[in-house]
Protein backbone atom coordinates (compact mmCIF):
# COMPACT_ATOMS: atom_id res chain seq x y z
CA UNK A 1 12.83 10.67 1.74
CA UNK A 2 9.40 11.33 0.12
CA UNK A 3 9.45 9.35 -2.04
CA UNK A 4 10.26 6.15 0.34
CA UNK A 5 7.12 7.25 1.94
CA UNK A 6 5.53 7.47 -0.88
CA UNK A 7 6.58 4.06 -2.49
CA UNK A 8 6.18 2.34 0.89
CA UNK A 9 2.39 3.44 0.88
CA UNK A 10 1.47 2.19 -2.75
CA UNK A 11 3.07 -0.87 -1.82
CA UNK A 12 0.67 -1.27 1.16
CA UNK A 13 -1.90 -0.23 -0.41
CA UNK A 14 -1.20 -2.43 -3.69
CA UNK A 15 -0.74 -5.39 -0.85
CA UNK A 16 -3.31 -4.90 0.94
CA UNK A 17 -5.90 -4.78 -1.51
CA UNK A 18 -4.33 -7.95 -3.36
CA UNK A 19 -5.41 -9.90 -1.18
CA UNK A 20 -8.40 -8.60 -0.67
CA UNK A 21 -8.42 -6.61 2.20
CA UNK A 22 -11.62 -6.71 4.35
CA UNK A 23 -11.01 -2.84 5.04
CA UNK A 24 -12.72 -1.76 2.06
């Protein structure tokens, strides 16, 4: 289950930076 969560926030992370996310 951890490491869904885990996985699921790289990916978001990795997707929104990509992009070029105006977060950061």
């Amino acid at each position: 289950m951890r490491k869904i969560i885990v996985l699921s926030m790289i990916s978001l992370d990795g997707v929104m930076q990509a992009p070029g996310g105006p977060e950061e």
